[in-house]
Protein backbone atom coordinates (compact mmCIF):
# COMPACT_ATOMS: atom_id res chain seq x y z
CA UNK A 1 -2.27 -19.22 0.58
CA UNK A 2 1.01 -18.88 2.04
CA UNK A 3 0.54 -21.78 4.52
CA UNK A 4 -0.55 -24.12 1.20
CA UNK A 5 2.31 -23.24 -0.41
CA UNK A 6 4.50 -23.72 3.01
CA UNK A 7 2.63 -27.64 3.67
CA UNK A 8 3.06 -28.02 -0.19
CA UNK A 9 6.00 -26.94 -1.25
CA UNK A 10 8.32 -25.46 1.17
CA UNK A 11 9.31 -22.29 2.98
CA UNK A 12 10.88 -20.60 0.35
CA UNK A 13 7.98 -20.75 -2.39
CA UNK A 14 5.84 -19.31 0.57
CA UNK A 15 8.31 -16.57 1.54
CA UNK A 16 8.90 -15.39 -1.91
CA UNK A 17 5.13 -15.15 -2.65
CA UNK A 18 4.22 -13.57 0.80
CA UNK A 19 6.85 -11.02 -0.45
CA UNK A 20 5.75 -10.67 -4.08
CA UNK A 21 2.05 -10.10 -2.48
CA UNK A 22 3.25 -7.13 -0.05
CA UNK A 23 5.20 -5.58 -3.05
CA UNK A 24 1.90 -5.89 -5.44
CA UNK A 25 0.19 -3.89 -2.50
CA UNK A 26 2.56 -1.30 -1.86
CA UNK A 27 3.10 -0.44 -5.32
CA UNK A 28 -0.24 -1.21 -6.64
CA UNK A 29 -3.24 -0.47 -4.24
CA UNK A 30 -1.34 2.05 -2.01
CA UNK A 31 -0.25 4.03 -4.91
CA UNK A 32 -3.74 4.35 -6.40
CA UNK A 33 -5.56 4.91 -3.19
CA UNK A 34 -3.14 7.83 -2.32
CA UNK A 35 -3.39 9.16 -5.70
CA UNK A 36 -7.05 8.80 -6.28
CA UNK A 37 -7.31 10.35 -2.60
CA UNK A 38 -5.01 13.16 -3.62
CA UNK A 39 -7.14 13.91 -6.93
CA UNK A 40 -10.06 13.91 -4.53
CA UNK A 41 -9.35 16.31 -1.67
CA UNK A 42 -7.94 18.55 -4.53
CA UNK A 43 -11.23 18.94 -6.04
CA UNK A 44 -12.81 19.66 -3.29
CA UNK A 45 -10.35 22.19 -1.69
CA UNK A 46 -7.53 24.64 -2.81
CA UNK A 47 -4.80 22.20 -1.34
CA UNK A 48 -2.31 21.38 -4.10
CA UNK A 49 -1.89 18.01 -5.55
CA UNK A 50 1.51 17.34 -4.46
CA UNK A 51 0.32 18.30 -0.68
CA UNK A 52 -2.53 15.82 -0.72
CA UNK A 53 -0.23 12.99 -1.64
CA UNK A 54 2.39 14.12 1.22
CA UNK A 55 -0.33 14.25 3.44
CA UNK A 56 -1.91 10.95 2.38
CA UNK A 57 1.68 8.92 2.51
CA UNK A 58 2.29 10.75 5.87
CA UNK A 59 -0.94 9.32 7.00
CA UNK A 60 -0.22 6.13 5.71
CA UNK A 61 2.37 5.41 7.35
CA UNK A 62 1.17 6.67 10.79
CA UNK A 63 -1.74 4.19 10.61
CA UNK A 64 0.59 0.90 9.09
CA UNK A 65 2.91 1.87 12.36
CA UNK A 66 0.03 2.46 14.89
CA UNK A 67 1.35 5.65 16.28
């Protein structure tokens, strides 16, 4: 989508969506997967909530960087 709107429009309309796309998925789909992840390890262990989500974000971001 980004390279239609590149070839039809120009850079800017493609930057701005590419952005508005990586924002949706940060706030959107990461935020649910780590919480519905978080709900999910704390049912089936005696980690807290707030611990799961740490650990979850903390894993996040060591697989988005590739460490």
């Amino acid at each position: 989508m980004p390279q239609f709107l590149a070839k039809r429009y120009n850079n800017g309309v493609s930057t701005v969506m590419t952005v508005f796309w990586l924002l949706v998925y940060i706030f959107v789909n990461l935020t649910s997967i780590i919480y519905l992840g978080a709900i999910a390890i704390t049912s089936i262990s005696n980690i807290s909530f707030e611990w799961c989500v740490f650990g979850l974000s903390i894993f996040a971001i060591i697989v988005t960087l590739g460490v």
